[in-house]
Protein backbone atom coordinates (compact mmCIF):
# COMPACT_ATOMS: atom_id res chain seq x y z
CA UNK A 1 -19.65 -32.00 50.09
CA UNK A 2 -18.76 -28.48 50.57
CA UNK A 3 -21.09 -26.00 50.92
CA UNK A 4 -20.76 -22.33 50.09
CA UNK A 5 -23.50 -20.17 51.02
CA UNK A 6 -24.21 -16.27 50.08
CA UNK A 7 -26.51 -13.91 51.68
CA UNK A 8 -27.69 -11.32 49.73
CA UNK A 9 -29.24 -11.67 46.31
CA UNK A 10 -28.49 -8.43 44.43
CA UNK A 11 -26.05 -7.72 41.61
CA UNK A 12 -22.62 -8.98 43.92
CA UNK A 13 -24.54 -11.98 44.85
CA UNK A 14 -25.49 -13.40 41.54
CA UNK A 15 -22.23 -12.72 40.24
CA UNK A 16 -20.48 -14.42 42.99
CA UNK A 17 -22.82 -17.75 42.65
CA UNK A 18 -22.53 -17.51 39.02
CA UNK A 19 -18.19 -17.52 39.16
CA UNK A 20 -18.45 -20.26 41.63
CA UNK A 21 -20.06 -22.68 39.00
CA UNK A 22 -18.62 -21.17 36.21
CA UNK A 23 -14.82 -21.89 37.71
CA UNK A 24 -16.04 -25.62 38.61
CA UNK A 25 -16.84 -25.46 41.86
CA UNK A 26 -18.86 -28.74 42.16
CA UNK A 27 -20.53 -28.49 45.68
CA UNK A 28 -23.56 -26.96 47.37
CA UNK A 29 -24.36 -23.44 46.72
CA UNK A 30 -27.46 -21.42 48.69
CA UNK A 31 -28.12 -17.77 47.96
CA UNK A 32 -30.49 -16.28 49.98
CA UNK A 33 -32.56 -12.90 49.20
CA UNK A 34 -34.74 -11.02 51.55
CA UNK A 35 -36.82 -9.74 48.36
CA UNK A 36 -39.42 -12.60 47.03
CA UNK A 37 -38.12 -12.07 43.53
CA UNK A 38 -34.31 -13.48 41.46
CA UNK A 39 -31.46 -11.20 41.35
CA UNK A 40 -31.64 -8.55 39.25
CA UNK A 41 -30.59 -5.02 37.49
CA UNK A 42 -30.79 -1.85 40.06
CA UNK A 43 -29.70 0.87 37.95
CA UNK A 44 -32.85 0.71 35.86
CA UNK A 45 -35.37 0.91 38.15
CA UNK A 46 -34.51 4.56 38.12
CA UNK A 47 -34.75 5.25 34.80
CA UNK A 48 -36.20 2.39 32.02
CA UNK A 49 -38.33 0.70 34.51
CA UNK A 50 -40.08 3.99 36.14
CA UNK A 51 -40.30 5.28 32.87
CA UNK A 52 -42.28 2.54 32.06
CA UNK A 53 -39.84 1.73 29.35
CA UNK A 54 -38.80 -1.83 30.76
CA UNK A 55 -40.69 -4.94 32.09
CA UNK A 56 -39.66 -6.46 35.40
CA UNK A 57 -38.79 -9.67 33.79
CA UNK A 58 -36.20 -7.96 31.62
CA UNK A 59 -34.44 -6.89 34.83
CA UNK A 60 -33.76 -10.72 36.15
CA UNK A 61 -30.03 -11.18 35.58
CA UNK A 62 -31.02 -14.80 34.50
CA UNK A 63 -33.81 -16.24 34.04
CA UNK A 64 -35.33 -17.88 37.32
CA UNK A 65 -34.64 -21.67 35.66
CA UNK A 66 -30.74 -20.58 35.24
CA UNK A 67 -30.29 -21.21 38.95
CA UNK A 68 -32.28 -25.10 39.40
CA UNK A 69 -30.36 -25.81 36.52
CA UNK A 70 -27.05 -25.05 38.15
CA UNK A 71 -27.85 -26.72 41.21
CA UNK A 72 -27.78 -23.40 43.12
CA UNK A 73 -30.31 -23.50 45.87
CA UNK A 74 -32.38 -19.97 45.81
CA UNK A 75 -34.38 -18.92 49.19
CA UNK A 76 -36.24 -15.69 48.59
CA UNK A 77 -38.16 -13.50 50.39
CA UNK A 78 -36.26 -14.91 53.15
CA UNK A 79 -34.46 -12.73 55.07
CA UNK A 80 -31.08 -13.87 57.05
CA UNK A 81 -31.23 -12.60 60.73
CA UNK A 82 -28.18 -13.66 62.32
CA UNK A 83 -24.66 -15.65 61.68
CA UNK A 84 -23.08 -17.85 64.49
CA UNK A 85 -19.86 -17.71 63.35
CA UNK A 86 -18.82 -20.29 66.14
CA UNK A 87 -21.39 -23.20 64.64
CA UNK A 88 -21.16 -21.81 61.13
CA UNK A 89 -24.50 -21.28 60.59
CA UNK A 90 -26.95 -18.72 59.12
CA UNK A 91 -30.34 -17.97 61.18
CA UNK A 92 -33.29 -17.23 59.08
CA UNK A 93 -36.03 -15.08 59.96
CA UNK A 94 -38.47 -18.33 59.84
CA UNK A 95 -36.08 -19.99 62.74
CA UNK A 96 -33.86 -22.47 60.55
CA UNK A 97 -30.71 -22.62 60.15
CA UNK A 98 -28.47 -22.77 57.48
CA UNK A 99 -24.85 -24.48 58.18
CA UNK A 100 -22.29 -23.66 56.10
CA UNK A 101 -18.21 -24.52 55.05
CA UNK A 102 -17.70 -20.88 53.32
CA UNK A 103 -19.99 -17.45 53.61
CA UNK A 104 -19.79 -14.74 51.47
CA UNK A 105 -21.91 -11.56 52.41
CA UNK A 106 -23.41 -9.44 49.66
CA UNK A 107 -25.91 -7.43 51.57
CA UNK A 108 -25.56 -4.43 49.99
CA UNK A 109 -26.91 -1.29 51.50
CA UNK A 110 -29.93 0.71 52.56
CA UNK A 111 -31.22 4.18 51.74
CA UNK A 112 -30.92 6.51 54.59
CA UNK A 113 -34.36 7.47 56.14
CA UNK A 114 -35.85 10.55 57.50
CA UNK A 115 -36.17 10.71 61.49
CA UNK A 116 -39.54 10.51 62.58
CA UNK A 117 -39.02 14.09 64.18
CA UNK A 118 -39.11 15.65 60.11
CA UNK A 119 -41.57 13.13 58.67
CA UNK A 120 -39.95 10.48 57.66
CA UNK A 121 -43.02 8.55 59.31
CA UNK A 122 -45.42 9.89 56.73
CA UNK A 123 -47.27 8.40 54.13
CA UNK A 124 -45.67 9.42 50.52
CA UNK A 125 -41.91 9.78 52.26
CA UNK A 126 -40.29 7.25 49.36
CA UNK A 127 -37.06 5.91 48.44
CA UNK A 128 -35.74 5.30 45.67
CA UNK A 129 -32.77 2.06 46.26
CA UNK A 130 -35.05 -1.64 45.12
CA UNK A 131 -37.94 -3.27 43.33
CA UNK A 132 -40.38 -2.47 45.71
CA UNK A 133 -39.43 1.07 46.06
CA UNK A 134 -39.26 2.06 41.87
CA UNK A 135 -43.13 0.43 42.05
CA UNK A 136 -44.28 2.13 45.12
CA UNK A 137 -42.70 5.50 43.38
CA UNK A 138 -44.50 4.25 39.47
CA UNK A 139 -48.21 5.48 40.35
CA UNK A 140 -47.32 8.64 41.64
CA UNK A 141 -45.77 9.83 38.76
CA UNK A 142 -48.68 11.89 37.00
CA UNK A 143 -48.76 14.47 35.19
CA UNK A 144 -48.71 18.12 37.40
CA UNK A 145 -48.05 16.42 40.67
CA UNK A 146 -45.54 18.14 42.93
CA UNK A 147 -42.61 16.39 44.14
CA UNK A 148 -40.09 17.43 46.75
CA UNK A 149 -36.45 15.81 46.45
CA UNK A 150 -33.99 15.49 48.75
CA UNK A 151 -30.60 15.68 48.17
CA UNK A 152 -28.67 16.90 45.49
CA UNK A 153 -26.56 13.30 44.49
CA UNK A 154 -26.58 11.26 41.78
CA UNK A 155 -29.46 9.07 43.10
CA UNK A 156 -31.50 12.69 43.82
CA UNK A 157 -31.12 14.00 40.35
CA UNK A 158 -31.57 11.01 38.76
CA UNK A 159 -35.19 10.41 40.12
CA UNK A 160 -35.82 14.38 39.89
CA UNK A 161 -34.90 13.82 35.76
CA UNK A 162 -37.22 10.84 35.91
CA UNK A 163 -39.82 13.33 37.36
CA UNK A 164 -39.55 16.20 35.34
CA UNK A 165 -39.81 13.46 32.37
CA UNK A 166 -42.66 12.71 33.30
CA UNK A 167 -44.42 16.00 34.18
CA UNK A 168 -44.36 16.60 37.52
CA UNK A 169 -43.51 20.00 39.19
CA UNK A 170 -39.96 19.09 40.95
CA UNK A 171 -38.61 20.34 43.16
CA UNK A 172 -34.84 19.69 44.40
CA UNK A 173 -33.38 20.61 47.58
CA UNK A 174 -29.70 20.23 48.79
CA UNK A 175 -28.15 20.98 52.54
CA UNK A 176 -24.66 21.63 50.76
CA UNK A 177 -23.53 25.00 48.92
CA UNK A 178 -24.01 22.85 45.91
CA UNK A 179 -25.28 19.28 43.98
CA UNK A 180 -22.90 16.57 43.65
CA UNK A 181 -20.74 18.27 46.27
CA UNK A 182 -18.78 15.03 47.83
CA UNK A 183 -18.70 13.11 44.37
CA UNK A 184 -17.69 15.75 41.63
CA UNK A 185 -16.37 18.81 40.81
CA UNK A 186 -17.85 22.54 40.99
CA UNK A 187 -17.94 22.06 36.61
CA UNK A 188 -19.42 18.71 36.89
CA UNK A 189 -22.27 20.13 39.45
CA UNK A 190 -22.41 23.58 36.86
CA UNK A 191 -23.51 21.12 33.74
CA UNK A 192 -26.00 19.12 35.61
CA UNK A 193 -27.71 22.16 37.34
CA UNK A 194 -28.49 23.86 33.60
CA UNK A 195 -29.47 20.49 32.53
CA UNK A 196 -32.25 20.32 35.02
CA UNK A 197 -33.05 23.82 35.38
CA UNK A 198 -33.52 23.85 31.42
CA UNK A 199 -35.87 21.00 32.16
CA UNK A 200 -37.77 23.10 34.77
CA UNK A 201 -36.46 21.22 38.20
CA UNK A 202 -36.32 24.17 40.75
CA UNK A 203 -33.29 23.14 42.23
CA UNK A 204 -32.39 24.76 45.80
CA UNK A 205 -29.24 24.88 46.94
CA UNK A 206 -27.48 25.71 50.09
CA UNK A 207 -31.24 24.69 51.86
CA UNK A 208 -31.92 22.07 54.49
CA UNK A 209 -35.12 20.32 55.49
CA UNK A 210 -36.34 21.34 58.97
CA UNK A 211 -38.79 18.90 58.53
CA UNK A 212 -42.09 17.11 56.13
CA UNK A 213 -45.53 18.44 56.75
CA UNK A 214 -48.72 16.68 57.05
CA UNK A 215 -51.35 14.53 59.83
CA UNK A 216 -50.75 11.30 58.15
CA UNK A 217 -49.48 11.86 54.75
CA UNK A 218 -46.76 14.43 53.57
CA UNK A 219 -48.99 17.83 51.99
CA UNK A 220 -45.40 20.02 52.05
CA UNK A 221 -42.18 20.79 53.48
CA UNK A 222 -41.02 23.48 56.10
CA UNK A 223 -37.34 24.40 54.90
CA UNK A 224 -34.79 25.40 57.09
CA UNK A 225 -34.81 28.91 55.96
CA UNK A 226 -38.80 29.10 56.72
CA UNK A 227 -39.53 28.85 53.63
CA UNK A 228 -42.61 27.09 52.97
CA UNK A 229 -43.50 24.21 50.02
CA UNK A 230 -46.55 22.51 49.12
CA UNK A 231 -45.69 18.64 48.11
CA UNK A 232 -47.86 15.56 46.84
CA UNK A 233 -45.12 13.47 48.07
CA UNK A 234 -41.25 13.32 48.30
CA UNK A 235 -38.01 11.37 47.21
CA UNK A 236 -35.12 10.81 49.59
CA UNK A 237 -31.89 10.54 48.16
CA UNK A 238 -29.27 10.95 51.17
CA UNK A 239 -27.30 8.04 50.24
CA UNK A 240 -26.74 4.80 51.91
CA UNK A 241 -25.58 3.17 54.76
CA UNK A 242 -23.96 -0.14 54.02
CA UNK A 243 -25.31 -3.42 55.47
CA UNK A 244 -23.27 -4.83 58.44
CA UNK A 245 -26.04 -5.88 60.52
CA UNK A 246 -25.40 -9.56 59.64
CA UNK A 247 -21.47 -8.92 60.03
CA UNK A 248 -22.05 -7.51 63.52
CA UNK A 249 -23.63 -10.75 64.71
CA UNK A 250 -20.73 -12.47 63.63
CA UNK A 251 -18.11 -10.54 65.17
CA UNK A 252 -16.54 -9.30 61.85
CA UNK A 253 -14.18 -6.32 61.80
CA UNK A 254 -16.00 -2.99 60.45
CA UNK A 255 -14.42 -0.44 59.03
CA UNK A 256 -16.89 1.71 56.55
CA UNK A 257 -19.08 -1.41 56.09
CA UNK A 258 -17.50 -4.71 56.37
CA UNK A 259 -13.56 -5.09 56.46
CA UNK A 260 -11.91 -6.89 53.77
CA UNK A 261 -8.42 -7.65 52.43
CA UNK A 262 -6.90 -7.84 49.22
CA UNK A 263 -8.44 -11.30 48.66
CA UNK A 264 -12.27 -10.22 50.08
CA UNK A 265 -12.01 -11.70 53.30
CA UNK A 266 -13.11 -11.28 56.83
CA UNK A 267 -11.52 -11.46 59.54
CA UNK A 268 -13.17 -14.68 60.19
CA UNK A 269 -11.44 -16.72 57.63
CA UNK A 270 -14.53 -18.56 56.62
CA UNK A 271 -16.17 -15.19 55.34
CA UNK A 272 -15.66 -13.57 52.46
CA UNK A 273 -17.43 -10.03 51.85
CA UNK A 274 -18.66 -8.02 48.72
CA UNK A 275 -20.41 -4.88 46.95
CA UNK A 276 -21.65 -1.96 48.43
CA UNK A 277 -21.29 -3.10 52.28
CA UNK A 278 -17.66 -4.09 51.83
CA UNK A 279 -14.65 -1.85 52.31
CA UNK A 280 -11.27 -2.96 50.77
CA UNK A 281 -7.80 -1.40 50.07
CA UNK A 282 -7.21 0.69 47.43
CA UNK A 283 -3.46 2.58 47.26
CA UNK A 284 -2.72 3.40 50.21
CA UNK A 285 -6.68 4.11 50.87
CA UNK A 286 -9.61 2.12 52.34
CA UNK A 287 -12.83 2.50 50.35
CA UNK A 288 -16.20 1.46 49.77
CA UNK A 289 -17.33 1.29 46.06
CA UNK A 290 -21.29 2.21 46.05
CA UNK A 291 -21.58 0.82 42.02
CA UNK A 292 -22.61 -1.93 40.01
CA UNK A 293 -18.83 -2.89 38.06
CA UNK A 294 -17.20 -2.76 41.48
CA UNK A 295 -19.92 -4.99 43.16
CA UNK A 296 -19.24 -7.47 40.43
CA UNK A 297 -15.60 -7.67 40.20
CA UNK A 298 -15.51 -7.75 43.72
CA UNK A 299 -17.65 -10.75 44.08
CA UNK A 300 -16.01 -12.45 40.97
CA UNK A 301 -12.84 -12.18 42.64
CA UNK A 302 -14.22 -13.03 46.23
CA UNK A 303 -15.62 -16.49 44.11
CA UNK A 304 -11.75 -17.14 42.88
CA UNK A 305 -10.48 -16.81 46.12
CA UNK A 306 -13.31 -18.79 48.35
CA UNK A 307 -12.01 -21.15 45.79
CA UNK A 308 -8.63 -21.30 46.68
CA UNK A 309 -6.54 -18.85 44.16
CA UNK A 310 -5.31 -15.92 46.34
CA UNK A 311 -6.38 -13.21 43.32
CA UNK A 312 -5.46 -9.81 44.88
CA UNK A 313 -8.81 -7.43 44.07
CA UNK A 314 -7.33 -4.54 42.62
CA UNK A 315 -10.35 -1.98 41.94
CA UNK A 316 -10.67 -0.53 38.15
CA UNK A 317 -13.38 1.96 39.46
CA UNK A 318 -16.18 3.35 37.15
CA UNK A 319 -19.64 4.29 37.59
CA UNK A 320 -22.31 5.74 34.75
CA UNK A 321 -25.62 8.16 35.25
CA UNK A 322 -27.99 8.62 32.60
CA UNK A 323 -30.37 11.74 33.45
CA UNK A 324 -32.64 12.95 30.72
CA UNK A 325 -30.55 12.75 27.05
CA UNK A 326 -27.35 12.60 29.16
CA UNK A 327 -24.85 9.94 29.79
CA UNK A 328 -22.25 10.38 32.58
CA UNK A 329 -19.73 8.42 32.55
CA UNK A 330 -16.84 8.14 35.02
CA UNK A 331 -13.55 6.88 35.18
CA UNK A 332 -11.56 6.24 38.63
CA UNK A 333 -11.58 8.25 41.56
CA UNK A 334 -11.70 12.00 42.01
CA UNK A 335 -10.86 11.68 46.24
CA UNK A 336 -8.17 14.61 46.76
CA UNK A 337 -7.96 16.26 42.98
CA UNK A 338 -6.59 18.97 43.09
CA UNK A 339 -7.22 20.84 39.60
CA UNK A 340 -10.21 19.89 37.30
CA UNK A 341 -9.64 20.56 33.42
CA UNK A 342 -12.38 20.59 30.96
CA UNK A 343 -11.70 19.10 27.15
CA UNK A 344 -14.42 20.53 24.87
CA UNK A 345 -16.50 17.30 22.56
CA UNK A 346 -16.94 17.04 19.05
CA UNK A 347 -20.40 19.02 19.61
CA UNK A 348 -21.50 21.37 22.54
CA UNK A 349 -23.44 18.76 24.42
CA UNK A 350 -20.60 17.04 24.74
CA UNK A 351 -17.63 17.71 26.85
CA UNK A 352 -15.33 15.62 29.71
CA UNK A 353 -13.73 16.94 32.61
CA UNK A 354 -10.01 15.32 33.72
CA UNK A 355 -9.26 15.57 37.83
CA UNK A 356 -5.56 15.79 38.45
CA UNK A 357 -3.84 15.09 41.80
CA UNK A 358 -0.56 17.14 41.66
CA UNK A 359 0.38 15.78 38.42
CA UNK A 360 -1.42 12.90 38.24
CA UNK A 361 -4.55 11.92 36.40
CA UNK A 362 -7.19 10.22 38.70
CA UNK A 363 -10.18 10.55 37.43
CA UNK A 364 -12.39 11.72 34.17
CA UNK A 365 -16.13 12.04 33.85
CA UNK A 366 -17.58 11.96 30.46
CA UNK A 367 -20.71 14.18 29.44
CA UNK A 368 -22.36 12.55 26.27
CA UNK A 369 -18.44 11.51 25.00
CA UNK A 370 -17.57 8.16 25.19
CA UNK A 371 -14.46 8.06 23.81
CA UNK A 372 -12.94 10.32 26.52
CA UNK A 373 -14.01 8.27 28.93
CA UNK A 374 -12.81 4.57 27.05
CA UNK A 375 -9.62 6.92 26.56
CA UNK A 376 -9.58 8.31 30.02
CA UNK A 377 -9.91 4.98 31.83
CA UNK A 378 -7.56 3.30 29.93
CA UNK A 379 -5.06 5.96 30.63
CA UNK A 380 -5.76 5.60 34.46
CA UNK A 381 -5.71 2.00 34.56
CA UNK A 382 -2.16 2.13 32.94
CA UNK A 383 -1.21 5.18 35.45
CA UNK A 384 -0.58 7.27 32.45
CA UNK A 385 -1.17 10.78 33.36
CA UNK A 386 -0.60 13.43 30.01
CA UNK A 387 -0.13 17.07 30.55
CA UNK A 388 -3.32 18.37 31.14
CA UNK A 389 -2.95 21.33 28.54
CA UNK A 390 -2.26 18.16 25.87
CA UNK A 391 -5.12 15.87 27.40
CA UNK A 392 -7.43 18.97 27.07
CA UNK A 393 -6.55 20.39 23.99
CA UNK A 394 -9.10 19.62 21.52
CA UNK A 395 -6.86 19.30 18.80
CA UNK A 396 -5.30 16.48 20.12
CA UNK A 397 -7.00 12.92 18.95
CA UNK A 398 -7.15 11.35 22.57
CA UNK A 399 -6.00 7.94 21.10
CA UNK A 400 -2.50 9.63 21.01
CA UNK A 401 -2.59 10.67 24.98
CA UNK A 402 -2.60 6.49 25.37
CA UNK A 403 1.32 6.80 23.63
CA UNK A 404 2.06 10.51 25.85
């Protein structure tokens, strides 16, 4: 009998294991998690769950159950150490080994830490990426504590909005001229900085970390312009390094995390990769979707093809951040715009902003306006690209860009 096993038990890994037996694959399947706990929802430990707004149970994908009764062999809290590719075999931490027919690696990523040299040894240095981190973060979050964040992207902003929420003194500091300077525009980074600042986040721009202070625990922060903080603790939100580790062992091309084709393969021919450590063609681009639909469709489609199809993966990219009353939502990719071109909402908190490329649309993010962005991402999925003085023009119902 077959067997197809899948290391790494996040969002790309349950969906992967879950196409499998949904397309009638009827042989052995093993998924195996480092965390002690099923698959589930990342986006909100964040927000719901560290607001307290969400119990841990509701963040299983499936209930625990769904997997015995699938025949779908979980081992959590078991971490994979190593792959011999030439036996077919995963190594576990505990010493056993796993053979397999087909692999598929879903190991996501992990949260770039601190060097030792500017703290990141000290107690209270947290991230903010699983589980264990969003509880670790939970206690901390009372009322008139002082917070230092850093890094000024989506994941940064996010948990300073979760922070100010809560009533802590936050503050926000980014090495760049500005916030969300490698994933949106200057307009994009304008709306969420009055957003937070009208919240009471002191966000810093423009300011590095020369290092954490402290004899055991973090007590402040020593910027790179001298300037001195005082800090009961801080968040690190540098982004992510995707996780090849396991790929390494086995040989496996890398190229931005691990290297894929159209179909979500290796270059071993027995592995398939998927999620935030894979990289994969897109155009005439290679890129590496950090987001929950990508790691999804990704794994759905490496599931077809471990299964014998040879369904091209053709990314539909689109990501969402909530922060405070605010929904982001984004449509496609911004990489190389070239103009940005703001439509005004039906009211004044809400408003999209459409990223051109020459003359093509590539991108849209949506403040609080959902139907620019259904609009918007239909209209980039169908490589439609409407003038952007008629895709901006108020007065123009954006159903009738879809027909432009």
């Amino acid at each position: 009998m077959e067997h197809v096993v899948v290391v790494g038990a996040g969002q790309a890994g349950a969906a992967l294991v879950a196409k499998l037996r949904g397309e009638g694959f009827a042989g052995r399947i093993t998924l195996i998690g480092a965390e002690a706990v099923p698959p589930y929802q990342r986006p909100p430990l964040s927000k719901a769950y560290l607001l307290g707004e969400m119990e841990e149970e509701r963040l299983y994908l499936r209930p625990e159950r769904y997997y015995a009764e699938a025949g779908i062999d979980l081992h959590l809290g078991q971490r994979a150490e190593a792959i011999d590719a030439g036996a077919r075999e995963v190594l576990l931490q505990d010493g056993s080994r796993i053979g397999y027919d087909r692999l598929a690696l879903t190991t996501g990523g992990a949260p770039r830490r601190l060097p030792e040299a500017m703290g990141g040894g000290l107690e209270g240095v947290l991230a903010m990426r699983d589980l264990a981190d969003a509880d670790a973060l939970a206690p901390r979050l009372t009322p008139g504590a002082r917070v230092l964040v850093i890094g000024g992207g989506y994941i940064g902003l996010e948990a300073a909005a979760v922070c100010a929420r809560k009533g802590l003194q936050v503050t926000l500091i980014e090495a760049g001229e500005r916030i969300l300077g490698r994933v949106a525009a200057p307009v994009t980074a304008d709306y969420f900085r009055a957003l937070h600042r009208a919240h009471g986040v002191d966000i810093r721009e423009g300011t590095g970390l020369a290092r954490l202070t402290g004899e055991t625990r973090v007590t402040g922060a020593e910027l790179a312009d001298g300037t001195r903080l005082e800090a009961d603790f801080a968040v690190v939100g540098i982004g992510i390094d995707p996780g090849t580790h396991l790929a390494e062992t086995a040989g496996l091309a890398l190229e931005n995390g691990i290297r894929c084709d159209i179909h979500c393969r290796t270059s071993d021919e027995a592995i398939w990769a998927a999620g935030d450590c894979a990289s994969h063609p897109f155009y005439a681009d290679r890129i590496r979707l950090e987001s929950v639909g990508g790691a999804i469709a990704m794994a759905e489609h490496a599931a077809l093809n471990i299964l014998g199809r040879g369904v091209e993966y053709k990314p539909k990219p689109w990501f969402w951040s909530d922060q405070y009353d605010v929904k982001l939502q984004i449509a496609g990719l911004n990489h190389g715009w070239t103009a940005v071109h703001v439509r005004p909402g039906p009211s004044a908190r809400q408003q999209s902003h459409w990223y051109y490329r020459g003359e093509r649309l590539i991108a849209v993010d949506a403040l609080n306006d959902s139907r620019a962005y259904m609009v918007g991402k239909r209209l980039i999925e169908a490589s439609i690209s409407p003038r952007p003085g008629t895709a901006c023009d108020p007065s123009v119902d954006l159903k009738a860009l879809l027909s432009t």
